[in-house]
Protein backbone atom coordinates (compact mmCIF):
# COMPACT_ATOMS: atom_id res chain seq x y z
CA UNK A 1 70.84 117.54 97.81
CA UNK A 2 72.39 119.11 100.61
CA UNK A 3 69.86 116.94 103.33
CA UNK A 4 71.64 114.04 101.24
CA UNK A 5 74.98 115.39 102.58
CA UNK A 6 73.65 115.63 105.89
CA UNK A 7 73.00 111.86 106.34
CA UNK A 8 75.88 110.45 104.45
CA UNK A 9 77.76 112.80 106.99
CA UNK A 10 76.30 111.62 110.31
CA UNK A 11 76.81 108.30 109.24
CA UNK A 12 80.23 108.53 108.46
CA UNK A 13 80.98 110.35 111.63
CA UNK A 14 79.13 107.60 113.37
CA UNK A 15 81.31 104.79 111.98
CA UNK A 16 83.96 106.61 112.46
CA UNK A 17 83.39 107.30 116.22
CA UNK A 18 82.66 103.55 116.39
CA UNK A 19 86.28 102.10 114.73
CA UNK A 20 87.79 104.32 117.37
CA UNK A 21 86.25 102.46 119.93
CA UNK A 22 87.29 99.31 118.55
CA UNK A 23 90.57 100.97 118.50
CA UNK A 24 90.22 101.14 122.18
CA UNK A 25 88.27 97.41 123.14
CA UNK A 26 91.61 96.61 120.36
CA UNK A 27 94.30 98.11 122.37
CA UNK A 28 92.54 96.82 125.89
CA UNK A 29 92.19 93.32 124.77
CA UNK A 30 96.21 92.78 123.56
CA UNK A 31 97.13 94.40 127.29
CA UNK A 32 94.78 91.73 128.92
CA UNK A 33 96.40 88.88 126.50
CA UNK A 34 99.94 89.83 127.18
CA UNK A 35 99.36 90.50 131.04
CA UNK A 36 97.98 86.51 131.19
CA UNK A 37 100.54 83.57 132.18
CA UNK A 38 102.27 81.35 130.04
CA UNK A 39 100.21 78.02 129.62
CA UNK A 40 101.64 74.54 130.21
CA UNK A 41 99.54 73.13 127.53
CA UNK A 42 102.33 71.61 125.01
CA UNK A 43 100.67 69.07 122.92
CA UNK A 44 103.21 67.76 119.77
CA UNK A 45 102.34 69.80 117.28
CA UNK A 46 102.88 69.67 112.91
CA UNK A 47 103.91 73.08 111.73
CA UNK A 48 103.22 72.62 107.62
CA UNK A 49 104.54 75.66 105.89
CA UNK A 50 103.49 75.77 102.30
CA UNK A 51 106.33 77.27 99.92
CA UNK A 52 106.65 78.47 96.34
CA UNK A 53 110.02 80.52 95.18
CA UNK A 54 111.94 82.40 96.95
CA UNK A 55 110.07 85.09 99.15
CA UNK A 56 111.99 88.15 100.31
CA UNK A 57 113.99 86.72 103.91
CA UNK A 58 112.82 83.74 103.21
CA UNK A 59 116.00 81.41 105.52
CA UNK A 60 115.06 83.57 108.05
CA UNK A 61 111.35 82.90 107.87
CA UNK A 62 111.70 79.29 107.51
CA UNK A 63 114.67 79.33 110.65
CA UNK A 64 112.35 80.77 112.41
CA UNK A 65 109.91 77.71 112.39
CA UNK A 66 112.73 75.72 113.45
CA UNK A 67 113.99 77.78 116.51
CA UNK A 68 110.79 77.65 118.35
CA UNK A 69 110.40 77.49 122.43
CA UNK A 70 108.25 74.38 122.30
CA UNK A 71 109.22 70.87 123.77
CA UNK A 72 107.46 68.30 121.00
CA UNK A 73 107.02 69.77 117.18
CA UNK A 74 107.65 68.96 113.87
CA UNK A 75 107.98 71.31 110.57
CA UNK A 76 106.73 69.99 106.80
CA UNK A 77 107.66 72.27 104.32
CA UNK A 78 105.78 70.81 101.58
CA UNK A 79 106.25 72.79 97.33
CA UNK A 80 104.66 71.66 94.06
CA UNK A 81 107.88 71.30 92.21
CA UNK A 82 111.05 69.34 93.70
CA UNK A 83 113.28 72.09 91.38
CA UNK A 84 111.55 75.02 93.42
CA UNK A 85 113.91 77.13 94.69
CA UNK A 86 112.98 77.40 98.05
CA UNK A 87 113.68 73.58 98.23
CA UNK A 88 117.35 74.52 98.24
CA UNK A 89 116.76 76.97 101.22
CA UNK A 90 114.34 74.16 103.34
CA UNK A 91 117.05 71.54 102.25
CA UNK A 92 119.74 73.86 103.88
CA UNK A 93 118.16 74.90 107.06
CA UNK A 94 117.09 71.56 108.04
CA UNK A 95 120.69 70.16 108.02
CA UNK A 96 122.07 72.68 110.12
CA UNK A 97 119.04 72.35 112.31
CA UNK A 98 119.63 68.40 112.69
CA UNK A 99 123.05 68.98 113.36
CA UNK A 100 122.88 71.41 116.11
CA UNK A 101 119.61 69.57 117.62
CA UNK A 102 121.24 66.06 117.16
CA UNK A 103 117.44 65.05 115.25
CA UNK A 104 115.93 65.89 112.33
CA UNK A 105 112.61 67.17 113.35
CA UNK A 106 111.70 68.62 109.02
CA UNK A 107 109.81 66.73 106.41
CA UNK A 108 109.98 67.64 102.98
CA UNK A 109 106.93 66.96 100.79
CA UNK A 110 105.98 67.60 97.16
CA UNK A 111 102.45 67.94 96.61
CA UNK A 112 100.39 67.09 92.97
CA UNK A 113 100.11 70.19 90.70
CA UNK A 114 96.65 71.09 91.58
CA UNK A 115 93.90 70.91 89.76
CA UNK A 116 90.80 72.64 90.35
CA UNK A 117 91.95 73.94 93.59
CA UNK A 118 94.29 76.56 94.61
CA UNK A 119 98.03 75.23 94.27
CA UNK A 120 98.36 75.99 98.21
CA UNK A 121 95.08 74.36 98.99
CA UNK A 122 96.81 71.20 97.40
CA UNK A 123 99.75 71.49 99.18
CA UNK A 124 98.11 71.39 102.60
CA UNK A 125 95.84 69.00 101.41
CA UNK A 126 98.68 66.89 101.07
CA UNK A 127 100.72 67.79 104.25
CA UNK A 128 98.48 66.70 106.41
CA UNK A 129 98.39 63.20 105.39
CA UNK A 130 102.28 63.15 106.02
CA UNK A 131 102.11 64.15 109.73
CA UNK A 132 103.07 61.72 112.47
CA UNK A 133 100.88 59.63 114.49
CA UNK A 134 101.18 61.51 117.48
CA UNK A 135 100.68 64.81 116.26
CA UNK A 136 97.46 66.72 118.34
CA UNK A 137 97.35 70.40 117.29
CA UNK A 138 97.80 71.21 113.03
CA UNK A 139 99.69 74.88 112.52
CA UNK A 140 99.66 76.44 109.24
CA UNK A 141 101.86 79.20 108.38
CA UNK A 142 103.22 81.15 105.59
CA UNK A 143 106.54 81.38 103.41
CA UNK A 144 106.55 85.28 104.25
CA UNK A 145 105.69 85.30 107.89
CA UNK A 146 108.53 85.18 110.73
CA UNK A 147 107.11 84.19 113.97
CA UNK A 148 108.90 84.83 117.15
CA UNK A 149 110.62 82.40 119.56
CA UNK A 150 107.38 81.87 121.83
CA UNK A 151 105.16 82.19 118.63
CA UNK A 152 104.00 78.48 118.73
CA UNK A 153 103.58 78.19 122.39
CA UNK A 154 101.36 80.93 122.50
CA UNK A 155 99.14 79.86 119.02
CA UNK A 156 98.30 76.93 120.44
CA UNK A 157 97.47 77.75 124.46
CA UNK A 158 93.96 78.53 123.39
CA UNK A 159 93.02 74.88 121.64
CA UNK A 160 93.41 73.60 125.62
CA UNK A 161 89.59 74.43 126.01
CA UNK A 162 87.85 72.14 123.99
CA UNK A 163 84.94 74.43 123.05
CA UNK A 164 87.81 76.51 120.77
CA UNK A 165 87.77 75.55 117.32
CA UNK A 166 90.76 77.12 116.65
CA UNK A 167 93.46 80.22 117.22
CA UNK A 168 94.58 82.70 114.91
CA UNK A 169 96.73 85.21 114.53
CA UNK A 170 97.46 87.51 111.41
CA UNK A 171 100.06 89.65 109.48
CA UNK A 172 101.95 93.01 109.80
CA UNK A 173 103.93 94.08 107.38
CA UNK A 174 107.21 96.11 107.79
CA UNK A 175 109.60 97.46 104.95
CA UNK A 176 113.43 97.40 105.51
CA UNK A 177 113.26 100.00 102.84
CA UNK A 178 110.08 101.89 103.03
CA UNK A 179 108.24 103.25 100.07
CA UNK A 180 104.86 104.58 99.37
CA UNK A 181 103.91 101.21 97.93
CA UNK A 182 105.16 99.24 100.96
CA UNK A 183 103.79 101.69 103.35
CA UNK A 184 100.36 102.07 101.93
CA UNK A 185 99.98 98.13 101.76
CA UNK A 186 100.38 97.72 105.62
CA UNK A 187 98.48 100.91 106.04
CA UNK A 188 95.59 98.93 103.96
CA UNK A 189 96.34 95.72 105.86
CA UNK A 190 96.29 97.11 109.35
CA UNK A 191 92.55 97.92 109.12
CA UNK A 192 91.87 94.10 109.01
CA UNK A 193 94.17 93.39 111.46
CA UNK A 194 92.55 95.84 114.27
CA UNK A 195 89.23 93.50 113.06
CA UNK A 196 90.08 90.36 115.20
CA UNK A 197 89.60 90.60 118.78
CA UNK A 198 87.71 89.55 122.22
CA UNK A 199 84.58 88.41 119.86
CA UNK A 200 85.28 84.81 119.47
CA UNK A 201 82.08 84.87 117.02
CA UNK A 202 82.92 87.47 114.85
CA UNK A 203 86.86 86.40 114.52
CA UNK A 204 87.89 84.81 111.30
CA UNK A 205 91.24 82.33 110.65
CA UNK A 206 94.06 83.61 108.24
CA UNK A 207 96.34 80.38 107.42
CA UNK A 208 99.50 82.53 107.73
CA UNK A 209 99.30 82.01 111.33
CA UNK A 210 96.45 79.35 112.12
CA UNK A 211 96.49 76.43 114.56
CA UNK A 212 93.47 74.06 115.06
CA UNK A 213 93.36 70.69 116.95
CA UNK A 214 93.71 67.51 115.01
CA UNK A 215 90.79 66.04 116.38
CA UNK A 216 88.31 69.27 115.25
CA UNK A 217 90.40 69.14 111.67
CA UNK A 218 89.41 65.46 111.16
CA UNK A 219 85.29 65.81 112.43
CA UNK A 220 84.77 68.47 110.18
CA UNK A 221 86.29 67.15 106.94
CA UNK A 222 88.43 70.15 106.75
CA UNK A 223 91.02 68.30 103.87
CA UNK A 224 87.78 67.14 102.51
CA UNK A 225 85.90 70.93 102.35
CA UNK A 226 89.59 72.32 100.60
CA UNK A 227 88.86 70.45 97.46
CA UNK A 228 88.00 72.92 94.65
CA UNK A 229 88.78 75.78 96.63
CA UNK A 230 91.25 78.79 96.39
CA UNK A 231 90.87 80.31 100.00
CA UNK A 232 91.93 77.71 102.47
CA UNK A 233 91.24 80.34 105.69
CA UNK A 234 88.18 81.29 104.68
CA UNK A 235 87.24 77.24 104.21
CA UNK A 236 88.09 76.82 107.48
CA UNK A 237 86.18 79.76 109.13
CA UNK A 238 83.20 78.76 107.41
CA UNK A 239 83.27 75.25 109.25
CA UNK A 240 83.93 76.25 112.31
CA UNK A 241 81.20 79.06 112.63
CA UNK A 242 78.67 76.27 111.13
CA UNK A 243 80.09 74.29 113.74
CA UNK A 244 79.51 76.52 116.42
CA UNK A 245 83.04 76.60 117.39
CA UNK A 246 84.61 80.51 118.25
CA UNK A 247 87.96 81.42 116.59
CA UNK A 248 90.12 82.79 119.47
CA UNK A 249 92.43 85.53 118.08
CA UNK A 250 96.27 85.24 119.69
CA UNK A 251 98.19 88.30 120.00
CA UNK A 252 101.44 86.86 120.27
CA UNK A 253 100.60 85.31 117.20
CA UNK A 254 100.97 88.39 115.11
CA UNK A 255 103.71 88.29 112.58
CA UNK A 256 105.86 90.35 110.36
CA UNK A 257 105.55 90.18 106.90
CA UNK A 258 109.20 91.82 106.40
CA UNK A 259 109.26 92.30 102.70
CA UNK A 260 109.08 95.36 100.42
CA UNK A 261 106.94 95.56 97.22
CA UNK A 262 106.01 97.78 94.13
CA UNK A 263 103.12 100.00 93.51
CA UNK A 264 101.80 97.36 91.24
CA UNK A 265 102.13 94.99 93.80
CA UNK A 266 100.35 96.40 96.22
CA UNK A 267 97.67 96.51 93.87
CA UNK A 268 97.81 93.11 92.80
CA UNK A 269 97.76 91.58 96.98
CA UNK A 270 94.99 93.88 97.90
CA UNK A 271 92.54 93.46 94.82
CA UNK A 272 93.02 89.88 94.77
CA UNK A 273 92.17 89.83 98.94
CA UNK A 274 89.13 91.24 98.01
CA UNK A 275 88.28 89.49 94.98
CA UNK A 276 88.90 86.37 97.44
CA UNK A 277 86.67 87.79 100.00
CA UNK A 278 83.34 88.64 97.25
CA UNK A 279 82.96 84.77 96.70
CA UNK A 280 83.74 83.68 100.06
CA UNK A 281 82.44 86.29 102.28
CA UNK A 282 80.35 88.18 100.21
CA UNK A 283 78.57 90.10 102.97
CA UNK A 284 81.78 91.37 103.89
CA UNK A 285 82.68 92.64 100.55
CA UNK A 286 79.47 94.49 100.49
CA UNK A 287 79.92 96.32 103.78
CA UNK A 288 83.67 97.30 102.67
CA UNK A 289 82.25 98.72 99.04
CA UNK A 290 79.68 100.79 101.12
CA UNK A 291 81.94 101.86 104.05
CA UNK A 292 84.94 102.99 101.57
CA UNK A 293 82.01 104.36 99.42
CA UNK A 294 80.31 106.28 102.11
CA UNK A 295 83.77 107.60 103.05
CA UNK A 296 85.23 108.59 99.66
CA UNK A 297 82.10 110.52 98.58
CA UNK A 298 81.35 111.95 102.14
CA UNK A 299 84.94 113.87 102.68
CA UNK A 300 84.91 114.62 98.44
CA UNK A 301 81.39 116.28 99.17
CA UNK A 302 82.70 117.78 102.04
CA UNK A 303 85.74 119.60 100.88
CA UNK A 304 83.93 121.05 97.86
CA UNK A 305 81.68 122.81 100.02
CA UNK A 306 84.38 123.83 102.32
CA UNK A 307 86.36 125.17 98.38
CA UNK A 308 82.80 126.67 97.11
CA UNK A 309 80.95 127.80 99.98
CA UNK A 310 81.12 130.77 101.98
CA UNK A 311 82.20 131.08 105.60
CA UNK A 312 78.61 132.46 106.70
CA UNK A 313 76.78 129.67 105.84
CA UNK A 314 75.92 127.14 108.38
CA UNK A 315 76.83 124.21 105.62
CA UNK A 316 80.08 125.36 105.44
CA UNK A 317 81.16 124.83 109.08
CA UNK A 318 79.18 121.45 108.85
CA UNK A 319 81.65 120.28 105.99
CA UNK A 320 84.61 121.47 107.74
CA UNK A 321 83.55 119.96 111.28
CA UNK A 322 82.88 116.39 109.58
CA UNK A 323 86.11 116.66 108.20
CA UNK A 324 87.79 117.24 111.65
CA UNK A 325 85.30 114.02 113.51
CA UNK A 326 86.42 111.77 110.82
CA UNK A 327 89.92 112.90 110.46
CA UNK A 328 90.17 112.59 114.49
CA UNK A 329 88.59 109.27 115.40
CA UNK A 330 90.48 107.65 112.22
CA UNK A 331 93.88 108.94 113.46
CA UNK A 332 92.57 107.98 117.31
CA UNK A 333 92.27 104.45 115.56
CA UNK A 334 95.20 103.92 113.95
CA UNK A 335 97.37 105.37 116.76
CA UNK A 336 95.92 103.17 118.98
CA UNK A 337 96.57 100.28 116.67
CA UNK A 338 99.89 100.86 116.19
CA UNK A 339 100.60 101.23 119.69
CA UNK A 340 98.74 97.69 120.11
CA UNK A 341 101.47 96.10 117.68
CA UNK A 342 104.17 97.71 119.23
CA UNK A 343 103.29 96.00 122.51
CA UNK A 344 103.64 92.93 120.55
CA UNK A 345 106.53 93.11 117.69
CA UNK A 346 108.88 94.34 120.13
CA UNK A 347 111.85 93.02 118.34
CA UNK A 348 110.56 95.66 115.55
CA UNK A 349 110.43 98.80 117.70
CA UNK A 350 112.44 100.90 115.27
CA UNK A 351 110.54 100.04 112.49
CA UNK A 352 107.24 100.53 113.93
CA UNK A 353 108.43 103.39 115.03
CA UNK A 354 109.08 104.76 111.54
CA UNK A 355 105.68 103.75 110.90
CA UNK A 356 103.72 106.48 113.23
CA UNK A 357 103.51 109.07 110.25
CA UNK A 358 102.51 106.33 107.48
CA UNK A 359 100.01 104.74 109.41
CA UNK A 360 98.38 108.15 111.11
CA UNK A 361 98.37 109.75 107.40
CA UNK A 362 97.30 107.07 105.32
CA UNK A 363 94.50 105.89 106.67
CA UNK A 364 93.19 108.62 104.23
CA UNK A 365 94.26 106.88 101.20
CA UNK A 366 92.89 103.29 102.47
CA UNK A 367 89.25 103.62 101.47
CA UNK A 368 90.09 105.11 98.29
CA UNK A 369 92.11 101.90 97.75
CA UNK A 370 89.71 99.58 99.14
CA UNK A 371 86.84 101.06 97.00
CA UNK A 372 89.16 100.35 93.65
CA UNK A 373 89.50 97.22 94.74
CA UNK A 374 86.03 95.96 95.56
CA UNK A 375 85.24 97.86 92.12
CA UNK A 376 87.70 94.72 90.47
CA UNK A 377 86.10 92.28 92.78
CA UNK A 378 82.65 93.61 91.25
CA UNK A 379 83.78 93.19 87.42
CA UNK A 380 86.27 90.17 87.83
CA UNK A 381 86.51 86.84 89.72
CA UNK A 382 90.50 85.99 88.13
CA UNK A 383 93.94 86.83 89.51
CA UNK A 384 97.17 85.53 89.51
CA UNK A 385 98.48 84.14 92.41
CA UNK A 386 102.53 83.16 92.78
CA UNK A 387 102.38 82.52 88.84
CA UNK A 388 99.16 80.68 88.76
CA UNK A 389 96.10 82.28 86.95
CA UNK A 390 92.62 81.30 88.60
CA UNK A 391 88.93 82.06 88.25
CA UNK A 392 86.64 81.93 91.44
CA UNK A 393 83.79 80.02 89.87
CA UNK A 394 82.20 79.99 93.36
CA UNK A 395 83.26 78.59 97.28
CA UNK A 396 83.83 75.46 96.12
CA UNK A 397 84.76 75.57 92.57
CA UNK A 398 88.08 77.06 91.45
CA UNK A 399 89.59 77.25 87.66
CA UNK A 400 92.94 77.08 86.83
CA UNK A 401 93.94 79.30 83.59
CA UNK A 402 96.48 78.76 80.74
């Protein structure tokens, strides 16, 4: 048994040396993206911003949209329900906007109740057919993210080259009040975060922060692939890679998720990410069940022979040194992460700030989370998702429950 240990232990301490060097390529490649000139490239661009209640902050989210550094744009908030009560909200910041900008630059839309697809797969399905003429570059974005000024400009630089498919950014989420819950769920999300970088190939789209040229959007049926699906990012990855066209990954593009949430809740988001990620990525659920796996059993192994052995035997300082490698390399990576984002959210400093201890101690509670959850994944394909129950039937077939 104890040759067993041995293995599972220089394999952890391998991965573990090599997410510290992404950690590092991470850190190196936001420096080189925010040391690079602004671009001129300013094609008019349709922001559509899906919405469904009312999301923690969610004026300022939506303002935010609106008070963008970028010469030619238009926002379509498009809901499922002309009584939602974010329609209120959209129906208030877009006056003030037109008044103080002398033109209304907001649609509103309300989308069909969906389906067989995901309710925000219908509502983008149906945005898109209300954009204007001369609109070049699509950018979808979420209720709960709140992009900076420059946010836009600097999404859709990249879609200049025409051999991009599209740029991405992602989420980071910050607490006003922070609790285990809330702290544990960005701790959890920062892992996938730290996965995009310089590897075009390897980069995936999330539609909180996603911008694609029209052009690309319309040659690969993208409204056309959405039908019957729940995951409209991962929809969109998988054309592009089939297509042969790189996702770049935008720094600048990072955005707060500034909301707090419940133990429950954190749950709930990160088992039904994965659950969302066994149908559509399925390869990728397996490596996370085997890496949080690997890492759970490992460092449980390892302290019980630290507890039960003796201090003279050789196994015993093996345990103990595996449990330094790991511990060092994973809070290497997630200090150099965090230091990443600060370079970034710089409007958040204080906050992030407050995050040094959460993120450099929970990284220990992560796989332990991420193993529960791919254990769900493995046993159920349902969720609920902003009030709506679904079943991933597969890729391209989603059911909606009573």
């Amino acid at each position: 048994m104890i040759v067993i240990f041995y293995i599972l232990a220089a394999l952890l301490v391998f991965l573990s040396f090599k997410s510290f060097r992404g950690g590092i390529e991470y850190l190196r490649y936001i420096k080189s993206e925010l040391a690079k000139p602004a671009s001129s490239f300013k094609p008019f661009v349709s922001i559509i911003a899906p919405c469904k209640g009312l999301d923690e902050g969610l004026e300022e989210n939506l303002s935010a949209l609106l008070d963008q550094n970028y010469p030619n744009f238009e926002v379509i908030f498009v809901v499922d329900d002309e009584r939602d009560p974010a329609v209120e909200v959209i129906e208030e910041i877009s006056r003030r906007d037109a008044e103080a900008a002398e033109k209304d630059k907001t649609k509103l839309v309300v989308a069909e109740k969906a389906v067989g697809s995901a309710q925000k797969v219908e509502n983008l399905r149906e945005a898109v057919l209300r954009v204007t003429d001369e609109s070049r570059v699509f950018v979808f974005v979420d209720s709960d993210a709140r992009p900076a000024k420059n946010w836009l400009s600097f999404l859709v630089a990249p879609l200049e080259k025409e051999e991009i498919g599209a740029a991405t950014g992602y989420r980071w989420f910050i607490s006003k009040m922070p609790s285990f819950a809330s702290e544990m769920r960005s701790a959890w999300n920062a892992s996938i975060a730290s996965a995009l970088g310089p590897n075009l190939r390897s980069n995936f789209c999330w539609g909180g922060s996603m911008a694609i040229r029209r052009d690309v959007f319309e040659r690969l049926g993208i409204r056309e692939r959405w039908l019957g699906t729940l995951s409209d990012d991962f929809t969109v990855t998988r054309a592009l890679k089939e297509a042969g066209l790189p996702i770049f990954f935008v720094p600048q593009a990072l955005t707060p998720s500034i909301e707090n949430c419940s133990f429950r809740e954190m749950l709930e988001f990160t088992t039904r990410q994965m659950k969302i990620t066994r149908v559509y990525a399925p390869a990728l659920w397996k490596l996370s069940f085997f890496g949080s796996g690997l890492f759970n059993l490992t460092l449980i192994w390892a302290l019980l022979i630290i507890v039960f052995a003796s201090p003279a035997q050789i196994t015993f300082w093996i345990a103990a040194t595996v449990i330094f490698l790991v511990s060092f390399f994973s809070i290497g990576k997630s200090w150099l992460r965090l230091k990443a984002v600060r370079l970034v959210l710089k409007d958040y400093s204080d906050e992030l700030r407050r995050q040094f201890w959460t993120q450099n101690t929970l990284w220990l509670l992560a796989p332990a989370i991420f193993l529960f959850n791919s254990v769900a994944a493995l046993l159920s394909r349902r969720m609920t998702w902003r009030g709506t129950r679904y079943e991933l039937v597969s890729p391209t077939e989603t059911r909606i429950l009573p």
